[in-house]
PDB file of N, CA and C in Angstrom:
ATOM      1  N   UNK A   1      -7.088   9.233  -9.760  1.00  0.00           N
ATOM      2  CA  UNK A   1      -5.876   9.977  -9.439  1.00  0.00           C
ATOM      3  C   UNK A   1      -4.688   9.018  -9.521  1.00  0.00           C
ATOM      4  N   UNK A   2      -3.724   9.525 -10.023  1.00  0.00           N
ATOM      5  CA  UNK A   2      -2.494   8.592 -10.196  1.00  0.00           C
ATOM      6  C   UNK A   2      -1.296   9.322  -9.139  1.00  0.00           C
ATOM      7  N   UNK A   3      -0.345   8.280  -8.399  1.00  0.00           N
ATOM      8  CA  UNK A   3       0.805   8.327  -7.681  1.00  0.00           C
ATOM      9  C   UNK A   3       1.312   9.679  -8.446  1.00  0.00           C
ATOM     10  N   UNK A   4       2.224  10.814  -7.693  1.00  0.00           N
ATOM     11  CA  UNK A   4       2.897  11.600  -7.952  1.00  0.00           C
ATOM     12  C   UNK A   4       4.017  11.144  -8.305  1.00  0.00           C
ATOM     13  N   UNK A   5       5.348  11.033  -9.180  1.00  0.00           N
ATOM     14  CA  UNK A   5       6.375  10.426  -9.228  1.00  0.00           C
ATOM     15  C   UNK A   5       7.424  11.013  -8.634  1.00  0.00           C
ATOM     16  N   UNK A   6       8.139  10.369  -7.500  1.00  0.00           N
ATOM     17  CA  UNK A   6       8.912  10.436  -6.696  1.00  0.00           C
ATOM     18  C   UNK A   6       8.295  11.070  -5.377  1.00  0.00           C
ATOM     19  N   UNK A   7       6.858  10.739  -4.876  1.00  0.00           N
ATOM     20  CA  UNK A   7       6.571  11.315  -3.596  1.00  0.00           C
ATOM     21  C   UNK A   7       7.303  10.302  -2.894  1.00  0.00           C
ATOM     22  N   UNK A   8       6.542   8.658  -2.888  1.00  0.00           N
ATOM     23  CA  UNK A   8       7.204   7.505  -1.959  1.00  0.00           C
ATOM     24  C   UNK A   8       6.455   8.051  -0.629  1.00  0.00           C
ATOM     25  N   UNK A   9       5.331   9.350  -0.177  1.00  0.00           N
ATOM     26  CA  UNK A   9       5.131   9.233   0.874  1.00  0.00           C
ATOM     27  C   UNK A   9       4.579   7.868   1.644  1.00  0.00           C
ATOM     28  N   UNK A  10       3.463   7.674   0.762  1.00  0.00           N
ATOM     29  CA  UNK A  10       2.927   5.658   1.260  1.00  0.00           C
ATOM     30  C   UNK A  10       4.261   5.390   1.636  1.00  0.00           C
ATOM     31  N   UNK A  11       5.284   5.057   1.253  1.00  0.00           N
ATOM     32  CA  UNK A  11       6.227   4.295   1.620  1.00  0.00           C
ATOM     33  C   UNK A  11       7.273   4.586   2.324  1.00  0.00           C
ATOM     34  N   UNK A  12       7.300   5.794   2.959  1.00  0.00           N
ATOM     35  CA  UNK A  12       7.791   6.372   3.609  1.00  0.00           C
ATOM     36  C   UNK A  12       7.120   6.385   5.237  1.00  0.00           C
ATOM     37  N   UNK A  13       6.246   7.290   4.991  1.00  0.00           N
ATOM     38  CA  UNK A  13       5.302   7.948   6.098  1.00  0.00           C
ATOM     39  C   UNK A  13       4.673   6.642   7.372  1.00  0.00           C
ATOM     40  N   UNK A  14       4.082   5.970   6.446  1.00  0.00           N
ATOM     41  CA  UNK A  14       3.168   4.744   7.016  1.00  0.00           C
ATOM     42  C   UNK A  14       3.642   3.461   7.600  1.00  0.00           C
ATOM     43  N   UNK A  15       3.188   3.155   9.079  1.00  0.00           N
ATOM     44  CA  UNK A  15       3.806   1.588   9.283  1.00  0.00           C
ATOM     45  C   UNK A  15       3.236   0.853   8.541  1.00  0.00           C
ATOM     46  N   UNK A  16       3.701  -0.183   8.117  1.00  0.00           N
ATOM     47  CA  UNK A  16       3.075  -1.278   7.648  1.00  0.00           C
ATOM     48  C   UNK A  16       3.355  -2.703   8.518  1.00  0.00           C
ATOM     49  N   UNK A  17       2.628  -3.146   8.922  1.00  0.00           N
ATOM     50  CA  UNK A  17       2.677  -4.608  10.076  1.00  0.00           C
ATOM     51  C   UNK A  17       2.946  -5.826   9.311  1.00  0.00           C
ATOM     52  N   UNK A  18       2.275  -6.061   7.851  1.00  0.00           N
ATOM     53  CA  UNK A  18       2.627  -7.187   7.252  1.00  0.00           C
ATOM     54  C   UNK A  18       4.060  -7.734   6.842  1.00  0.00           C
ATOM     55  N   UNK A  19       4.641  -8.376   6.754  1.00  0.00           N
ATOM     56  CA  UNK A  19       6.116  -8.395   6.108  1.00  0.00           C
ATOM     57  C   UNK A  19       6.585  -8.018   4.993  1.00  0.00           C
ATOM     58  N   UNK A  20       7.659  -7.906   4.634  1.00  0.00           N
ATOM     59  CA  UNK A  20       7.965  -7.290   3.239  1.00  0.00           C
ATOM     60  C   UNK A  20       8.943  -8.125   2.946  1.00  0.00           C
ATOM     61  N   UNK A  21       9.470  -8.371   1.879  1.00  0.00           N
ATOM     62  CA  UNK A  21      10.630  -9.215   1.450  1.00  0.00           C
ATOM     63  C   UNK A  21      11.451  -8.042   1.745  1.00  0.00           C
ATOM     64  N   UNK A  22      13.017  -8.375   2.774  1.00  0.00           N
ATOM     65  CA  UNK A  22      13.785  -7.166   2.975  1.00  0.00           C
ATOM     66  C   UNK A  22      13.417  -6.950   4.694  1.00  0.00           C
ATOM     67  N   UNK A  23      11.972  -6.920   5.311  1.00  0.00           N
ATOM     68  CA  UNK A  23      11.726  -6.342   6.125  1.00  0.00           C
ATOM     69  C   UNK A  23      10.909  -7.230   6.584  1.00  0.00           C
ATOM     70  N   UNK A  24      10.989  -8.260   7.119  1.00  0.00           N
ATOM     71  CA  UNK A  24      10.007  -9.559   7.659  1.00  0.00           C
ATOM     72  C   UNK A  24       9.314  -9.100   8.801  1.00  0.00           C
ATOM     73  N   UNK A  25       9.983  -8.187   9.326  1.00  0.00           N
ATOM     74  CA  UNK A  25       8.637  -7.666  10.370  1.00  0.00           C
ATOM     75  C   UNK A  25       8.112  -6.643  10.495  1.00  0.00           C
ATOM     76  N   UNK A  26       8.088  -6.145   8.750  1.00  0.00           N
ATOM     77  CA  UNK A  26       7.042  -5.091   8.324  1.00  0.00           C
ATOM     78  C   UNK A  26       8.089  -3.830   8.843  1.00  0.00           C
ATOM     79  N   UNK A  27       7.273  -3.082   8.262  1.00  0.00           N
ATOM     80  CA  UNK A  27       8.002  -1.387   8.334  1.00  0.00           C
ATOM     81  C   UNK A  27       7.588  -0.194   9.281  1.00  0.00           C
ATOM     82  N   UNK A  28       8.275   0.219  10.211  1.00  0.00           N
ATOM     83  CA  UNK A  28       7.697   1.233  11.196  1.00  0.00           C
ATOM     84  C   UNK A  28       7.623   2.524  10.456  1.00  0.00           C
ATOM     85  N   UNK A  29       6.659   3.533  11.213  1.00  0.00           N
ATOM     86  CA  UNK A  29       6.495   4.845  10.777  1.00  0.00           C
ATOM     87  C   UNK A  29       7.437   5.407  10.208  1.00  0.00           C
ATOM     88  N   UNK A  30       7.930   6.236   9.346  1.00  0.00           N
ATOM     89  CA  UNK A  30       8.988   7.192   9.364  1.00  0.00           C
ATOM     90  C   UNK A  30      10.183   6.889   8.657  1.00  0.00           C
ATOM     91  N   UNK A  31      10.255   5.218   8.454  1.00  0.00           N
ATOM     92  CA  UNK A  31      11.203   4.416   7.738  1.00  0.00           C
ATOM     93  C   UNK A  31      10.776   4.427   6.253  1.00  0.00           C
ATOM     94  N   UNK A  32      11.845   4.684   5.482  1.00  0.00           N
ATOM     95  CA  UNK A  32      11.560   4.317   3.908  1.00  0.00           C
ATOM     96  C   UNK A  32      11.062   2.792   3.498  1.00  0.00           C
ATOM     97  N   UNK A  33      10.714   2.157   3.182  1.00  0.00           N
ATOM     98  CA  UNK A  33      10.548   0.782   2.455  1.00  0.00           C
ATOM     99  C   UNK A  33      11.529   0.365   2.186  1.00  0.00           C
ATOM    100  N   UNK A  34      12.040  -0.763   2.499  1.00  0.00           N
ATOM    101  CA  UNK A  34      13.839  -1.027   1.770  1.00  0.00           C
ATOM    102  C   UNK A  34      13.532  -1.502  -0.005  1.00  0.00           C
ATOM    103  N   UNK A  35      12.357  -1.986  -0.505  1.00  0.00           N
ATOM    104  CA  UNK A  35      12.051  -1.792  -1.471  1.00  0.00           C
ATOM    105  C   UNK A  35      11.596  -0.895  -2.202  1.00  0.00           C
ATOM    106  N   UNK A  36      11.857   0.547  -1.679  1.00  0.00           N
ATOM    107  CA  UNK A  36      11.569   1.840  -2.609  1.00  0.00           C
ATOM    108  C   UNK A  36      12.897   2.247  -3.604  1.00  0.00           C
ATOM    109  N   UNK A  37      12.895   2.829  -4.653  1.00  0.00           N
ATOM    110  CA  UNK A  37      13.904   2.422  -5.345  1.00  0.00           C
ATOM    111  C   UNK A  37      14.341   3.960  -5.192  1.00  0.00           C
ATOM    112  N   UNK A  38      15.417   4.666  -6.045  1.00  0.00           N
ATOM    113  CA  UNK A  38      16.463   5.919  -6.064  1.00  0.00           C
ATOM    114  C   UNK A  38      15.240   6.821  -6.806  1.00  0.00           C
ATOM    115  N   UNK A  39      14.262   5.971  -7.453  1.00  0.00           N
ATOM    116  CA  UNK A  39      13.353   6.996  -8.036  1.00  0.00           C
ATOM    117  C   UNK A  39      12.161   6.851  -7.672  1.00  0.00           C
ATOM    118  N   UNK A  40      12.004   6.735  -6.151  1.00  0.00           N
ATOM    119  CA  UNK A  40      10.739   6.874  -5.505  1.00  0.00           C
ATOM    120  C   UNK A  40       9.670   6.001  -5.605  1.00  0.00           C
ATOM    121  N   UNK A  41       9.875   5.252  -6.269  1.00  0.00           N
ATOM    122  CA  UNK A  41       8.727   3.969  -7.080  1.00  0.00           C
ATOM    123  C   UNK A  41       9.212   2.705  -6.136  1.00  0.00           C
ATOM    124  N   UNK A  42       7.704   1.973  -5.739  1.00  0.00           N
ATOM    125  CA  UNK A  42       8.165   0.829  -5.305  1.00  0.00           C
ATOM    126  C   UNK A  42       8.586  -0.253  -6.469  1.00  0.00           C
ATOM    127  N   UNK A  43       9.813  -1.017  -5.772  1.00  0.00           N
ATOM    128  CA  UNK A  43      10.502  -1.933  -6.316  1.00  0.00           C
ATOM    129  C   UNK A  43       9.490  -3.419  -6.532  1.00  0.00           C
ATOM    130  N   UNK A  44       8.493  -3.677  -6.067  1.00  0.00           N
ATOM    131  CA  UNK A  44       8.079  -4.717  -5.989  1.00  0.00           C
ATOM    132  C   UNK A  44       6.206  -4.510  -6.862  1.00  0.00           C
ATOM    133  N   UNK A  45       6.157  -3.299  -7.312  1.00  0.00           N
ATOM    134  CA  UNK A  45       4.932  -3.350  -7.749  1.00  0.00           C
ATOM    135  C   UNK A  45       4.650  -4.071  -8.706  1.00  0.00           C
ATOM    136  N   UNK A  46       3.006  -4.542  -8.618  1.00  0.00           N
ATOM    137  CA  UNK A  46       2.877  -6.126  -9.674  1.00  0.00           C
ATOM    138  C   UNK A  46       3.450  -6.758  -9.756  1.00  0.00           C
ATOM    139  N   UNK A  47       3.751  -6.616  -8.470  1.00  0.00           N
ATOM    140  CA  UNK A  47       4.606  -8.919  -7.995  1.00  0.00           C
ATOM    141  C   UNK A  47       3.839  -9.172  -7.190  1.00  0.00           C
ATOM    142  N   UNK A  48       3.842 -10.645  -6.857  1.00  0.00           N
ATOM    143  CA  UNK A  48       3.113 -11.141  -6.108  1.00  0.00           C
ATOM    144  C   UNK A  48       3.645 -10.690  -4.890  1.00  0.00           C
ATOM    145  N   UNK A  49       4.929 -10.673  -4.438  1.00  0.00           N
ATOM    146  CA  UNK A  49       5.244 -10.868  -3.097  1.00  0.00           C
ATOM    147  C   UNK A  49       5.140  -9.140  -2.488  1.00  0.00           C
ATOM    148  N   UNK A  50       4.386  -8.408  -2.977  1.00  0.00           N
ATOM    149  CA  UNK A  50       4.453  -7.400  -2.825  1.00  0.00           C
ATOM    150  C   UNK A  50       2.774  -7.168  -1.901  1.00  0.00           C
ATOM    151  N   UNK A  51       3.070  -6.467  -0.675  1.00  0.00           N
ATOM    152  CA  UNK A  51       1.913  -6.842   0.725  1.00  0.00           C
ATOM    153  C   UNK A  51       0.797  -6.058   0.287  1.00  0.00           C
ATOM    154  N   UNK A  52      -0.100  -7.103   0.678  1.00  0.00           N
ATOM    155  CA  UNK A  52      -1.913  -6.843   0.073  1.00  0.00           C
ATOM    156  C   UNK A  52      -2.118  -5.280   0.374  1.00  0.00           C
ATOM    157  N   UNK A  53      -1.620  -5.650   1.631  1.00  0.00           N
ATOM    158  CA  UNK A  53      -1.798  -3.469   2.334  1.00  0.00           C
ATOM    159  C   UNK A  53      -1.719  -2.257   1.308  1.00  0.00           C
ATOM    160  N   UNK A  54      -0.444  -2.327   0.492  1.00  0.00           N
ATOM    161  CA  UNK A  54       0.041  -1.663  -0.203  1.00  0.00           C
ATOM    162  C   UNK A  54      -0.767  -1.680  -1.563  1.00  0.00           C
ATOM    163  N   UNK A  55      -1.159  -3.028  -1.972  1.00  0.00           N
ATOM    164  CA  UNK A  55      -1.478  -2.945  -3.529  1.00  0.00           C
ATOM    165  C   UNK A  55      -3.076  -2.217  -3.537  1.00  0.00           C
ATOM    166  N   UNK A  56      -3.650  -2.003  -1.782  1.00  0.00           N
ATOM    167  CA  UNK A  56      -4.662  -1.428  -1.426  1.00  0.00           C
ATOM    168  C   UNK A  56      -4.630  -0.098  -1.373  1.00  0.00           C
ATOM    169  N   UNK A  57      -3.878   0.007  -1.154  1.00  0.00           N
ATOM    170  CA  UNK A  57      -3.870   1.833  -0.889  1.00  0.00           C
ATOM    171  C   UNK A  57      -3.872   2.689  -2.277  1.00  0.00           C
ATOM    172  N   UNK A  58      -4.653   3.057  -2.418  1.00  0.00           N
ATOM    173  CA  UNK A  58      -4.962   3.743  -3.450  1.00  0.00           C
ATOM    174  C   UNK A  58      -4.664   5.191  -3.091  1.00  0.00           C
ATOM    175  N   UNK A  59      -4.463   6.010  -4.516  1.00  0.00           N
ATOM    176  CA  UNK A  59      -3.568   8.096  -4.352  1.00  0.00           C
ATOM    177  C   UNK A  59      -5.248   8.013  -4.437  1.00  0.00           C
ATOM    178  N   UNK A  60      -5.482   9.251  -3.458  1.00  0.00           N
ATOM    179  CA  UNK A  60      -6.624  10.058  -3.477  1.00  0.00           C
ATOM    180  C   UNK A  60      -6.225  11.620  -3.110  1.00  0.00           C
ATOM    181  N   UNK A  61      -7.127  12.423  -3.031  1.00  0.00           N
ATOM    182  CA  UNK A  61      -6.722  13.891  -2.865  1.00  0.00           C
ATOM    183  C   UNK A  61      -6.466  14.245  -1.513  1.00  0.00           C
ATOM    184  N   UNK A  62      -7.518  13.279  -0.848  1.00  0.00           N
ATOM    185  CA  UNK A  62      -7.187  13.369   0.969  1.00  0.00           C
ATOM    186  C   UNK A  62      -6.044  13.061   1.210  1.00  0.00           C
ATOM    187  N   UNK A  63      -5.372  11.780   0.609  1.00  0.00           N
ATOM    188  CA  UNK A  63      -3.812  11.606   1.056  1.00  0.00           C
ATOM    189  C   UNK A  63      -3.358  11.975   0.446  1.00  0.00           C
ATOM    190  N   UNK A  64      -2.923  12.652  -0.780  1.00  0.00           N
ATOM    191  CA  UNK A  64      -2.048  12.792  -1.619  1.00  0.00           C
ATOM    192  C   UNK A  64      -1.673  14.592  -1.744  1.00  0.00           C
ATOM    193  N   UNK A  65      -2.914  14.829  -1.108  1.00  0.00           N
ATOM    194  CA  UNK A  65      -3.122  16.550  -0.949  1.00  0.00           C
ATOM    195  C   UNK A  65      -2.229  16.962  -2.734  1.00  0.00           C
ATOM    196  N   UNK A  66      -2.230  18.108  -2.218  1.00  0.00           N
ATOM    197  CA  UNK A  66      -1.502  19.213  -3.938  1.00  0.00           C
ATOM    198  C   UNK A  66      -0.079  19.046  -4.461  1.00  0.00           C
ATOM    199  N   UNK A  67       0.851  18.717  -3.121  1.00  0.00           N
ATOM    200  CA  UNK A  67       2.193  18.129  -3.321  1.00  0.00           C
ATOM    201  C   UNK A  67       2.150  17.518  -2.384  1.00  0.00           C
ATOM    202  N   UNK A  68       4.040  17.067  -2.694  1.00  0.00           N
ATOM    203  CA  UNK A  68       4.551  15.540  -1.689  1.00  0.00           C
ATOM    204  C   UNK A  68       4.448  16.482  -0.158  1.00  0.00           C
ATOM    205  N   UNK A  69       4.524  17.416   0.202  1.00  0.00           N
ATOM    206  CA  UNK A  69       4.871  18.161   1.528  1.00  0.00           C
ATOM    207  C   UNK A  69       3.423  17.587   2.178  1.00  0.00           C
ATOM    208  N   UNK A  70       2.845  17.951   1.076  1.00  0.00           N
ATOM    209  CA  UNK A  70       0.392  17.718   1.860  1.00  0.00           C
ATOM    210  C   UNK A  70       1.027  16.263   1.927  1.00  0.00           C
ATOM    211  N   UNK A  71       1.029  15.533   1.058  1.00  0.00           N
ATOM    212  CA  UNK A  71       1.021  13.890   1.050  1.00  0.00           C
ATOM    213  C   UNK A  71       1.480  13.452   2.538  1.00  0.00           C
ATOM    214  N   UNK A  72       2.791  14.135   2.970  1.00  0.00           N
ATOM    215  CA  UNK A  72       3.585  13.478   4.255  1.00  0.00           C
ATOM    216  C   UNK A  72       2.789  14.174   5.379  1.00  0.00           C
ATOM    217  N   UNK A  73       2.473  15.021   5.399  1.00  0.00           N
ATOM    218  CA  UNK A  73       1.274  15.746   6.286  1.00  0.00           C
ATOM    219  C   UNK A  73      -0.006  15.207   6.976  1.00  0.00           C
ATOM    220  N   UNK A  74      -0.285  14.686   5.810  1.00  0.00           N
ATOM    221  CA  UNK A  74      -1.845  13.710   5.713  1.00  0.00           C
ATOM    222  C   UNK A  74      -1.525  12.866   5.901  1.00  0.00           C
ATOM    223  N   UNK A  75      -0.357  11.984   5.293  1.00  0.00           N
ATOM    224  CA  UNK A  75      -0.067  10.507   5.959  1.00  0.00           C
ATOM    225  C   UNK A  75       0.443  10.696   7.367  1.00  0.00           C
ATOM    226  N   UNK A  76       0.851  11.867   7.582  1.00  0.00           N
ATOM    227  CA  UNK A  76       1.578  11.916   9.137  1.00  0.00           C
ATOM    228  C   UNK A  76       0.331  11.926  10.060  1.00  0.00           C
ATOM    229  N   UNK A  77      -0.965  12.869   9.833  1.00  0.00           N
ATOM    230  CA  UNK A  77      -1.633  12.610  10.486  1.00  0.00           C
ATOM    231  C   UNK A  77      -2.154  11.743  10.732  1.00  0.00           C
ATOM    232  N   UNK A  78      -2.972  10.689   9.714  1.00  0.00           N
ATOM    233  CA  UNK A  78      -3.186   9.497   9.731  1.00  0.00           C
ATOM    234  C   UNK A  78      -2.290   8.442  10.530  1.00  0.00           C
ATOM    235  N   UNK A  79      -1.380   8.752  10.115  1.00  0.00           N
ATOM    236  CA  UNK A  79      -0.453   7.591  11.178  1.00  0.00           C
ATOM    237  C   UNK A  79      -0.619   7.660  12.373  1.00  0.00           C
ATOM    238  N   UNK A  80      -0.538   8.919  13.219  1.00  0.00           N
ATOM    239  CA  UNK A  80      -0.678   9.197  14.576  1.00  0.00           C
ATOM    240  C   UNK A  80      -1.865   9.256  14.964  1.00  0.00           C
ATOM    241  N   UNK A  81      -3.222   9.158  14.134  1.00  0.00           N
ATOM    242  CA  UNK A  81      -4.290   9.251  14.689  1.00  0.00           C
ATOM    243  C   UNK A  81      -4.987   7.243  14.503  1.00  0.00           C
ATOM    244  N   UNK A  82      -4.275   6.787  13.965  1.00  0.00           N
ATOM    245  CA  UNK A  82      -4.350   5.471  13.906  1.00  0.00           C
ATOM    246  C   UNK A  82      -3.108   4.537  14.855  1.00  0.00           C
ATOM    247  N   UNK A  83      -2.335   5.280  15.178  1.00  0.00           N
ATOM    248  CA  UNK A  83      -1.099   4.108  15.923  1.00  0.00           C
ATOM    249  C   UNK A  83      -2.096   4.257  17.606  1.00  0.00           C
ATOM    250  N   UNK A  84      -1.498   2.445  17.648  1.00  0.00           N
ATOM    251  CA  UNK A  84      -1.764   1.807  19.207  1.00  0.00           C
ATOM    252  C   UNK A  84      -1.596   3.069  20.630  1.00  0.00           C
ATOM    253  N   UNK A  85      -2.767   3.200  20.864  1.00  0.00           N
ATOM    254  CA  UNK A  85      -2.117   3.914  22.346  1.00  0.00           C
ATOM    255  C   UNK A  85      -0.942   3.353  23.004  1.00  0.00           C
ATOM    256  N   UNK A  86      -0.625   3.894  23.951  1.00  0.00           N
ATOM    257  CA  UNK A  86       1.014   3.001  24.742  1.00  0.00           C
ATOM    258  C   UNK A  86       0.116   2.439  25.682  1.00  0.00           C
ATOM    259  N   UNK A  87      -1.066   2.364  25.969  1.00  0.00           N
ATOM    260  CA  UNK A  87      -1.445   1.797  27.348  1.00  0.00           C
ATOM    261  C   UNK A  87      -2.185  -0.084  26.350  1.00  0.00           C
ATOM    262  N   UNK A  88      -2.675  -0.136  25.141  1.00  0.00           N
ATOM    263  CA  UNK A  88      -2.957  -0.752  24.364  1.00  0.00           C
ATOM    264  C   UNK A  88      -1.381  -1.900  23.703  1.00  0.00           C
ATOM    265  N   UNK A  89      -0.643  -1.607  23.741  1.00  0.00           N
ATOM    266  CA  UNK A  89       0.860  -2.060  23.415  1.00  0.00           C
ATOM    267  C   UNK A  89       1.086  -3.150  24.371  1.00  0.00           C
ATOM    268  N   UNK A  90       1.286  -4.682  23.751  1.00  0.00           N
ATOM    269  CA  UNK A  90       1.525  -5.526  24.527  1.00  0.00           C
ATOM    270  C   UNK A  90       3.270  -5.081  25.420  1.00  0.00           C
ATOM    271  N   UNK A  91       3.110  -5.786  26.978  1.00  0.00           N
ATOM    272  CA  UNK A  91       4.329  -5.284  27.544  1.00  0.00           C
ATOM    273  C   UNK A  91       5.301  -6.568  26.948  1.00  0.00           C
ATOM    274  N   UNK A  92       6.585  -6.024  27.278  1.00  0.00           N
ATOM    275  CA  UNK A  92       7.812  -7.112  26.766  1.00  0.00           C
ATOM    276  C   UNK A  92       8.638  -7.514  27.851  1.00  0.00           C
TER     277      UNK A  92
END
């Protein structure tokens, strides 16, 4: 299965914890990628400096569902069924 062009849900939807060039302390839920470009495509694909996380995530039908609406759906669930409880969250 290949990326839909212009979903960007991966890069949208999903935290990512690793750093990003742009975003050194990685990207929270709900935030675009500051490396997603005007046409939905990440800016950094097949570069090196571009985070292992990402070059992992592969489009499948479970995340990517029939359109971008399923895609943010499925990544939405995923996100919330994978983020830290609040009792698990170091205090500050």
């Amino acid at each position: 299965m290949d990326c839909r062009i212009g979903c960007a849900a991966c890069c949208i939807v999903i935290s990512i914890s690793s750093p990003i060039p742009g975003m050194p302390e990685g990207k929270p839920a709900g935030v675009p990628c500051i490396q997603l470009t005007a046409e939905g495509r990440c800016g950094l694909f097949g570069k090196p400096e571009r985070p292992a996380v990402c070059g992992s995530l592969a489009p499948s039908a479970d995340m990517c569902g029939a359109s971008n609406e399923e895609a943010f759906a499925a990544l939405s669930a995923l996100e919330q069924a994978t983020a830290p409880s609040p009792c698990s969250r170091p205090r500050q």
